[in-house]
Protein backbone atom coordinates (compact mmCIF):
# COMPACT_ATOMS: atom_id res chain seq x y z
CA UNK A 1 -13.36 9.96 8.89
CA UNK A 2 -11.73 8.14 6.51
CA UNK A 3 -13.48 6.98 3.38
CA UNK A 4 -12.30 3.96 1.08
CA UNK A 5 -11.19 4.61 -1.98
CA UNK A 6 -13.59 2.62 -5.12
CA UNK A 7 -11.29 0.38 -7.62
CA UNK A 8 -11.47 -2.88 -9.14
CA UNK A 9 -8.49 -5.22 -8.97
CA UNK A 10 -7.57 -7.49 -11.40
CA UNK A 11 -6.11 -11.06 -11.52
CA UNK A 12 -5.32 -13.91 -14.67
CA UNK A 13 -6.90 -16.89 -14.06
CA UNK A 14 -5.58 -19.85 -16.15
CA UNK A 15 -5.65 -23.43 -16.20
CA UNK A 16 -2.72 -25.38 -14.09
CA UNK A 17 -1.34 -23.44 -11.10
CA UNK A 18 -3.22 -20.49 -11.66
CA UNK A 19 -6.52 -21.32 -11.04
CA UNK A 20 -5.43 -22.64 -8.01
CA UNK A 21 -3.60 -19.65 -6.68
CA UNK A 22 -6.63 -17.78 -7.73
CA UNK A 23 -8.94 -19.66 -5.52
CA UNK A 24 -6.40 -18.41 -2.73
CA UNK A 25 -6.12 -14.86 -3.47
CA UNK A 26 -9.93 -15.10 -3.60
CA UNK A 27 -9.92 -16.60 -0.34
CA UNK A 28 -7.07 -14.58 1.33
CA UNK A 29 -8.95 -11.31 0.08
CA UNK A 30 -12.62 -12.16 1.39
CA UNK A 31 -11.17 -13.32 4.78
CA UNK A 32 -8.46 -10.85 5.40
CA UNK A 33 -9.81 -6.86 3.23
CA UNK A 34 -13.50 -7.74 4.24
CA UNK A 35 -13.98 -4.00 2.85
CA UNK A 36 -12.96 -4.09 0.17
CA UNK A 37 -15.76 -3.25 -2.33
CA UNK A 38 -14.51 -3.29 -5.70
CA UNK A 39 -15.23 -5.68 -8.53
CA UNK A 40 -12.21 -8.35 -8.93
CA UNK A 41 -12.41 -9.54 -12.57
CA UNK A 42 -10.78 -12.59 -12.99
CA UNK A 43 -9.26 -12.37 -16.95
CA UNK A 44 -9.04 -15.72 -18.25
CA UNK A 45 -7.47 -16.19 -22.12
CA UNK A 46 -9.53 -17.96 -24.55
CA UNK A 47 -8.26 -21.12 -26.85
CA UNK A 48 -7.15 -19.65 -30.33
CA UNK A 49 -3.94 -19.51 -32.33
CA UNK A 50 -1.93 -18.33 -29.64
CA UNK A 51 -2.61 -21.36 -27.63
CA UNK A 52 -1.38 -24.89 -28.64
CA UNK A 53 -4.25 -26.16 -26.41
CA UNK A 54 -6.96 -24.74 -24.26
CA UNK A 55 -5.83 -22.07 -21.84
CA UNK A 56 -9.26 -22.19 -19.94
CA UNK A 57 -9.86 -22.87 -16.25
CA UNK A 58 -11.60 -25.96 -15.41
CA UNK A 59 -15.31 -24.84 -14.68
CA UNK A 60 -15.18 -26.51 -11.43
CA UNK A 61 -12.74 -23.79 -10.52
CA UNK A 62 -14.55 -21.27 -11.93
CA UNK A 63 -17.71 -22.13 -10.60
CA UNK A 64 -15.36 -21.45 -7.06
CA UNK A 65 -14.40 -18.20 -7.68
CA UNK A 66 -17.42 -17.07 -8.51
CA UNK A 67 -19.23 -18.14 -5.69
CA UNK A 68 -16.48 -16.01 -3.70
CA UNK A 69 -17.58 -12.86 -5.52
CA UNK A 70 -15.32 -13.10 -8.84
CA UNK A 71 -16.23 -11.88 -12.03
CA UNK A 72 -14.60 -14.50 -14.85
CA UNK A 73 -14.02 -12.56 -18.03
CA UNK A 74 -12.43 -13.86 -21.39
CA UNK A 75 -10.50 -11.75 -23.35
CA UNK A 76 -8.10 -12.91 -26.31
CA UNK A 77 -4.65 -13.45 -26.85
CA UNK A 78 -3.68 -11.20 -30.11
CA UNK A 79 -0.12 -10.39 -29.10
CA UNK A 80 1.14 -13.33 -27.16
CA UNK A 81 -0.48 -16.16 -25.87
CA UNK A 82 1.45 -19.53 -24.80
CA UNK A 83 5.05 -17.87 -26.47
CA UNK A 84 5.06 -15.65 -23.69
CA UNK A 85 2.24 -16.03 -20.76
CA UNK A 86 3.76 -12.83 -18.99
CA UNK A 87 1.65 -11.10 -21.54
CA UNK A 88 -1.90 -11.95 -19.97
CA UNK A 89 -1.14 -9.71 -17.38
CA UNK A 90 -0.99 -7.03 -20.58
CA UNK A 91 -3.92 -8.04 -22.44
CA UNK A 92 -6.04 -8.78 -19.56
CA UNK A 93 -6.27 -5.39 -18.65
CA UNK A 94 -9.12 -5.74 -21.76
CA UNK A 95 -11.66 -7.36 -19.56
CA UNK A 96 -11.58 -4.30 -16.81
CA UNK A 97 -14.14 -1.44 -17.38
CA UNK A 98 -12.62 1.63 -18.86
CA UNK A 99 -11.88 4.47 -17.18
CA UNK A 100 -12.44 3.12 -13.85
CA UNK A 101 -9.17 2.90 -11.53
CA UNK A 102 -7.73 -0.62 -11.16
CA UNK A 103 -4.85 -2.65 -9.18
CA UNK A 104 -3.26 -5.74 -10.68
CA UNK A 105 -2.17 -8.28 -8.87
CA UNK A 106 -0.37 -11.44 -10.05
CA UNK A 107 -2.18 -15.00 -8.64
CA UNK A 108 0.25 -15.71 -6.19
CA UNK A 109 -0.23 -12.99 -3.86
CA UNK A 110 -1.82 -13.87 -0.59
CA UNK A 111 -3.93 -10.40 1.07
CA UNK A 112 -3.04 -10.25 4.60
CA UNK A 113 -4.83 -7.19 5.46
CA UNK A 114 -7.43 -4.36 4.64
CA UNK A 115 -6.61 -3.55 0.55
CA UNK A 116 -9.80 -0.88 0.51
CA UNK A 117 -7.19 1.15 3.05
CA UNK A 118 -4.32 1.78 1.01
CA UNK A 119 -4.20 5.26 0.07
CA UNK A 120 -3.41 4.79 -3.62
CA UNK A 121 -3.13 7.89 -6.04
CA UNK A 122 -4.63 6.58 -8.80
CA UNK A 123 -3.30 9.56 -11.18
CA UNK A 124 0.07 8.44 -10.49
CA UNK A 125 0.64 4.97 -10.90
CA UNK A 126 3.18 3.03 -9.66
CA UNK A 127 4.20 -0.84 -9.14
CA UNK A 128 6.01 -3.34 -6.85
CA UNK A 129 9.60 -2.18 -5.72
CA UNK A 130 10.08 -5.93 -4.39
CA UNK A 131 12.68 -6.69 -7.36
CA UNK A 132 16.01 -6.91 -7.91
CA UNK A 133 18.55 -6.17 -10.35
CA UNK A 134 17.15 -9.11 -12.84
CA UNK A 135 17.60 -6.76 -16.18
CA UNK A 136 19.72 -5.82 -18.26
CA UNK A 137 22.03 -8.45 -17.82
CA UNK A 138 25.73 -7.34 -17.68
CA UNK A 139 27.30 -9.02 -20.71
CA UNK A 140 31.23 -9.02 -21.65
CA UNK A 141 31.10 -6.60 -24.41
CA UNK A 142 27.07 -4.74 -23.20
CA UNK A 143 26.64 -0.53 -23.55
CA UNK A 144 26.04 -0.23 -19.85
CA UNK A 145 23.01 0.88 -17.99
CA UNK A 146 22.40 3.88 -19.11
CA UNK A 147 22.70 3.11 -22.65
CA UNK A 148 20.22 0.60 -23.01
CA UNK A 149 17.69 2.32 -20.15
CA UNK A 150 17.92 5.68 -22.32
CA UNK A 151 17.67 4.12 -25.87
CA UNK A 152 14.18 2.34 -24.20
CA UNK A 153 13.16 6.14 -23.36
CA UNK A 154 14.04 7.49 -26.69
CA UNK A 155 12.00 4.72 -28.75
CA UNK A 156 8.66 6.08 -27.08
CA UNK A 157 9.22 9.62 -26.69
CA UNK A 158 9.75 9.80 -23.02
CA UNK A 159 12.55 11.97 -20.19
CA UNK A 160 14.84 9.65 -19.40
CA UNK A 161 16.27 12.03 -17.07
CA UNK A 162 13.07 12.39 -14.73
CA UNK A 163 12.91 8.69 -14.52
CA UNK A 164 16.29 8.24 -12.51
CA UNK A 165 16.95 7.87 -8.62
CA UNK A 166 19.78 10.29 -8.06
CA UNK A 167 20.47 9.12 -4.82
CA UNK A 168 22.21 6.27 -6.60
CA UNK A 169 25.67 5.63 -8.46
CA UNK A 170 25.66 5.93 -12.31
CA UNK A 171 25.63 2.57 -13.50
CA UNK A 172 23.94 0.91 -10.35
CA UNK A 173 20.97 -1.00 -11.07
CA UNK A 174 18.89 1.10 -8.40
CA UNK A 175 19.57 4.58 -10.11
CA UNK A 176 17.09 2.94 -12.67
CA UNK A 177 13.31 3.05 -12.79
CA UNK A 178 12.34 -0.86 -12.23
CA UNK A 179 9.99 -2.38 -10.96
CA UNK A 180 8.18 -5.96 -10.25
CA UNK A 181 5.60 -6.41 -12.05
CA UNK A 182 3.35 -8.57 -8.90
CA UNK A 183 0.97 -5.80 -8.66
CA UNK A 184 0.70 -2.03 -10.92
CA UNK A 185 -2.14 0.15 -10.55
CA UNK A 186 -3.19 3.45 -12.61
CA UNK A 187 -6.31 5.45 -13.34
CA UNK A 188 -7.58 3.74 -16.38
CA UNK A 189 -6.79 0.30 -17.75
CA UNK A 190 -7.88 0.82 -20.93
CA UNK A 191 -5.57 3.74 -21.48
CA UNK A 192 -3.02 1.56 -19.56
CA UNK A 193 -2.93 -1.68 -21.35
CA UNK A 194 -3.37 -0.16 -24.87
CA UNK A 195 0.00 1.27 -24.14
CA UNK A 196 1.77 -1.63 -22.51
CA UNK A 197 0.90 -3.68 -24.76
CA UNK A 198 2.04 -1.37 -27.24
CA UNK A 199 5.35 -0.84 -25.87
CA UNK A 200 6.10 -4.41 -25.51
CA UNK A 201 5.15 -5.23 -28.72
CA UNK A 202 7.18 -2.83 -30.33
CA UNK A 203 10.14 -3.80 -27.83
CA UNK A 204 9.89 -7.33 -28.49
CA UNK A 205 9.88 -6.93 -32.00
CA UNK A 206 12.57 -4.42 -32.36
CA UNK A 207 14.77 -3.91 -29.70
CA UNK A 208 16.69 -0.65 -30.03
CA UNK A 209 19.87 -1.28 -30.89
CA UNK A 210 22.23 -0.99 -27.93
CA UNK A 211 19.91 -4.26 -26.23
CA UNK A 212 19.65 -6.49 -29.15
CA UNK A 213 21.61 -8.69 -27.06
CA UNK A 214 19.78 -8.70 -24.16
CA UNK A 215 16.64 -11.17 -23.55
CA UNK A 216 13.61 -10.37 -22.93
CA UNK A 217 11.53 -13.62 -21.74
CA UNK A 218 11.03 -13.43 -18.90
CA UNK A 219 11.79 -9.96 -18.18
CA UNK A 220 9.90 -7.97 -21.13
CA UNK A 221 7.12 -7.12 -18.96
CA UNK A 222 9.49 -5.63 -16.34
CA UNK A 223 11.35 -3.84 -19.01
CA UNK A 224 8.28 -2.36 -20.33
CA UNK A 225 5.94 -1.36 -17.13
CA UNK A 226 8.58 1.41 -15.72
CA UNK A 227 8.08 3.36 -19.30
CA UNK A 228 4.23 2.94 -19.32
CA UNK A 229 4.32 4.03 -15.72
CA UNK A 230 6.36 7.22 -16.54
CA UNK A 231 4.45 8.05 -19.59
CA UNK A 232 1.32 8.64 -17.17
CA UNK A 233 3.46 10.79 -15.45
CA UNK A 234 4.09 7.85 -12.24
CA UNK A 235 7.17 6.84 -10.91
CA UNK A 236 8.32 5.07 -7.68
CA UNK A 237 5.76 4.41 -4.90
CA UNK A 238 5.86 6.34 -1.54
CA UNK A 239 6.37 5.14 1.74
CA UNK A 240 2.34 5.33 2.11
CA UNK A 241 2.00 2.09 0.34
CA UNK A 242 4.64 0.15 2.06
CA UNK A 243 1.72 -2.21 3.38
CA UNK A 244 1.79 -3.35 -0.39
CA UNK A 245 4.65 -6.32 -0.20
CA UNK A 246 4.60 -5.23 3.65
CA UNK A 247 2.20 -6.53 6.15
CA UNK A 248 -0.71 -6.23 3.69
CA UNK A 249 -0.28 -8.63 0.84
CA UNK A 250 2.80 -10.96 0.19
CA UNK A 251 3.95 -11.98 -3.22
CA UNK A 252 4.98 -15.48 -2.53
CA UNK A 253 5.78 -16.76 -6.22
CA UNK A 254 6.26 -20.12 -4.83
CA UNK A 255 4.67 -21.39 -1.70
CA UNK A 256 8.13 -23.14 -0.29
CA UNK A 257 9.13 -19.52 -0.48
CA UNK A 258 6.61 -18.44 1.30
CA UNK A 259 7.01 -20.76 4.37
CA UNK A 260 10.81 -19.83 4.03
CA UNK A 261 9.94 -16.04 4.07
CA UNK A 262 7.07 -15.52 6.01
CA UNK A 263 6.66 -14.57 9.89
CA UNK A 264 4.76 -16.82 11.83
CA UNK A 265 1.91 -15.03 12.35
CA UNK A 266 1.85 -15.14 8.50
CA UNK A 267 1.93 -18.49 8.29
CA UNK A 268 -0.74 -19.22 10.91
CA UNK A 269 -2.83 -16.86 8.40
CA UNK A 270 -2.13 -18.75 5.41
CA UNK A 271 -3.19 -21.83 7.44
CA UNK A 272 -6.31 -20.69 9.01
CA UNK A 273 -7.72 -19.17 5.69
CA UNK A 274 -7.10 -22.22 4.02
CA UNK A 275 -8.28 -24.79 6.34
CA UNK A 276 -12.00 -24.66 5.72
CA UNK A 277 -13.30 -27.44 3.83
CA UNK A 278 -14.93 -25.75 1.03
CA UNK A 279 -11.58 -23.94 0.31
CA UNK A 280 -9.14 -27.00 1.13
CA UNK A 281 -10.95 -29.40 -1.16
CA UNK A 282 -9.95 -27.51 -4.24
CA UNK A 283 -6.44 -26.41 -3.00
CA UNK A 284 -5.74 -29.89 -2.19
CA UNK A 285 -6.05 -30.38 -6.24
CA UNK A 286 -3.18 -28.58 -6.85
CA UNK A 287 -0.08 -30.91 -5.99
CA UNK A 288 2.51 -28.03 -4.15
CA UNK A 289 -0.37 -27.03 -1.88
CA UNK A 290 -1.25 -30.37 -1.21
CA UNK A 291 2.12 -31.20 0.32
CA UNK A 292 3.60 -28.13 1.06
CA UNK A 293 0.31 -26.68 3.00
CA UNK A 294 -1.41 -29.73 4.48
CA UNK A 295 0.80 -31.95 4.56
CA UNK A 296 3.42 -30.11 6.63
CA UNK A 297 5.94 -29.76 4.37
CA UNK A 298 6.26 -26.30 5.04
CA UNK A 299 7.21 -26.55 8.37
CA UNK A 300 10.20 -28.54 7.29
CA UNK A 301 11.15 -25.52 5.46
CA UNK A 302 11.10 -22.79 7.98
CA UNK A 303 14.40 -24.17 9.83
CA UNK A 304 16.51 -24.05 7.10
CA UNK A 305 16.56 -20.42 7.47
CA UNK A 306 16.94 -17.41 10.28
CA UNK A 307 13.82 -15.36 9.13
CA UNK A 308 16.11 -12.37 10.15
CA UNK A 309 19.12 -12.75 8.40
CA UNK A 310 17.44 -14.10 4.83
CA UNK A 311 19.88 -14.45 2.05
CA UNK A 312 19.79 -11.13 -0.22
CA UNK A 313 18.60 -12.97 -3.27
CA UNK A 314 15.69 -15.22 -4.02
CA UNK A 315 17.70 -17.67 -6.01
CA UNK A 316 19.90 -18.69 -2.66
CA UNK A 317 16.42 -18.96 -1.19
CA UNK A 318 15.44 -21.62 -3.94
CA UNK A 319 18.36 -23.19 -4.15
CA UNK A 320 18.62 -24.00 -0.33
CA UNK A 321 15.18 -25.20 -0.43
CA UNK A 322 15.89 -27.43 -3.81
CA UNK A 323 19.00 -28.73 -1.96
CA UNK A 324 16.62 -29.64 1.13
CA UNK A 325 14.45 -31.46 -1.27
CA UNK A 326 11.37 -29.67 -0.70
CA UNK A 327 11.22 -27.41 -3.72
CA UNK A 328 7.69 -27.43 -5.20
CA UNK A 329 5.67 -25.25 -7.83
C-alpha cells in the first residue's frame, strides 16, 4: 500500500496579484490533492525599509485563505524587499518550520491533481525543468557558458563538473544545471534558505568576474537555486515527478497563457473550481480574472493557437496574444 509522504508547501502571499492567485492555488489544491495533509504556510512580507509602502495582503483576503486551511505567516524583508520581489520566495522560506521537508510553489500555479502522491526524495532536491535558456545572455564580447557557469561554482566551493548534462554540446544552454524556479523542494528550509539567500546575496553584490556584465533581475534567483540545489547534493528531477508541470500542477504565469496552453479538460478544471460563489467573489476582484475567466475572454484566446504545435518560446506565446489584444496580468 502506498503511504503519502508528510511535507508542508509553501507559497508568498502579497498584496496586488498575489493574493489573488493565492486564493486560487488555495482553491485548486483543496478541490483537486484532497490528500494532501501538510501545512501550506502562506509567507507574507511585512512593511519596513525594504518596502516603499505596505507589502501586506488585504485582510479580507487573508481572512479567505485561512478559512481554506492556510497558515498566514510574516516574515521580514532584510535582503531585498520591493528592489527585487523574486527574493520573497528566498526569505520566505523563514516562516516554514525547520527541519521539516517542504515544496515551494510560486502563486500562479494551479494543482490539477493529487500533490500528497508525488514520490519526492526529499534528500535530494530538485526544481522545475519548465525553463528555457533565459540566462546568461549571449553578449558580443561574453566568456561563454562555461566560463561564467564555472566561476558561479568556484565562488561557493562547489564541482562544477558533477553539475553538467553530458548528453549535451559544450556551450549549449541544456549541458547546464538550470532550472525554473515555479516550484523547489528539499529536506529542510531552514538549511535551504539560509543558503540561498546567502548565495544570492553574495552574487548580487559581487558577481565573479567573467558575469559582471550579465543582469541579474529577473534571473538572480534562477542563477542561484541550481548551486543551492547541488550543494545539498540534488540535481535534475527524474522522470517520477513529471506530474510536476505535467498533468498535476500547471505554472501558468499569466492566465491568457494559460487558456493559450492548456488542454481542455484543463480549462474546464480551472472553470469548475472557480465557479463557486464564495471563491468567484474574490477572484472577480482581481481585474485579469475578471475578464479573462468569467467573462470569456479566454475562450477568445484558445483559437489563436493549435494546442499541438505551440510556438517553442513563451514570448511568441505573449506576443500573439498582445497582438490579439487580449493580453492581461
Amino acid at each position: 500500500m502506498k503511504v503519502s509522504q508528510s511535507f508542508n508547501i509553501m507559497i508568498v502571499g502579497h498584496a496586488g496579484r498575489i493574493q489573488y492567485e493565492a486564493v486560487l492555488f488555495l482553491a485548486s489544491l483543496r478541490a483537486n490533492s484532497p490528500a494532501f495533509a501538510g501545512r501550506v504556510i502562506v509567507a507574507e512580507p511585512q512593511p519596513g525599509p525594504r518596502w516603499s509602502g505596505d507589502p501586506r495582503m488585504s485582510s479580507d483576503i487573508r481572512d479567505v485563505l485561512l478559512d481554506m486551511g492556510a497558515e498566514v505567516v510574516p516574515f521580514t524583508s532584510k535582503h531585498f524587499g520591493q528592489s527585487y520581489p523574486h527574493g520573497n520566495k528566498i526569505e520566505g522560506l523563514t516562516t516554514l518550520p525547520a527541519g521539516e521537508p517542504f515544496v515551494f510553489f510560486d502563486t500562479d500555479t494551479f494543482v490539477m491533481g493529487e500533490l500528497a502522491d508525488v514520490p519526492f526524495d526529499f534528500d535530494r532536491p530538485s526544481a522545475s525543468m519548465r525553463r528555457e535558456g533565459t540566462w546568461p545572455v549571449e553578449e558580443l564580447y561574453w566568456p561563454g557558458y562555461t566560463a561564467i557557469w564555472r566561476s558561479l561554482y568556484d565562488r561557493f566551493g562547489l564541482d562544477f563538473e558533477s553539475s553538467l548534462d553530458l548528453s549535451q554540446p559544450d556551450e549549449y544552454w541544456e549541458r547546464y544545471l538550470y532550472f525554473n524556479a515555479g516550484w523547489f523542494y528539499g529536506a529542510d528550509p531552514a538549511a535551504f534558505g539560509q543558503r540561498f539567500a546567502e548565495y544570492a546575496v553574495s552574487v548580487r553584490n559581487d558577481p565573479p568576474a567573467p558575469m559582471e556584465i550579465q543582469p541579474l533581475d529577473p534571473w538572480l534567483d534562477q542563477v542561484v537555486l541550481p548551486l543551492v540545489i547541488h550543494s545539498f547534493g540534488g540535481g535534475r528531477p527524474g522522470p517520477e515527478l513529471g506530474g510536476l508541470d505535467g498533468d498535476l500542477t500547471h505554472h501558468y504565469r499569466a492566465m491568457p497563457l494559460f487558456y493559450a496552453r492548456a488542454s481542455d479538460q484543463e480549462v474546464a478544471l480551472l472553470e469548475q473550481v472557480t465557479a463557486p460563489n464564495k471563491i468567484k467573489k474574490w477572484l472577480k476582484l482581481h481585474e485579469p480574472f475578471k475578464r479573462i475567466i468569467y467573462q470569456g475572454r479566454g475562450h477568445k484566446v484558445r483559437p489563436l493557437f493549435d494546442r499541438d504545435n505551440l510556438p517553442t518560446r513563451e514570448q511568441q506565446l505573449r506576443h500573439r496574444i498582445k497582438k490579439a489584444g487580449f493580453w492581461m496580468r
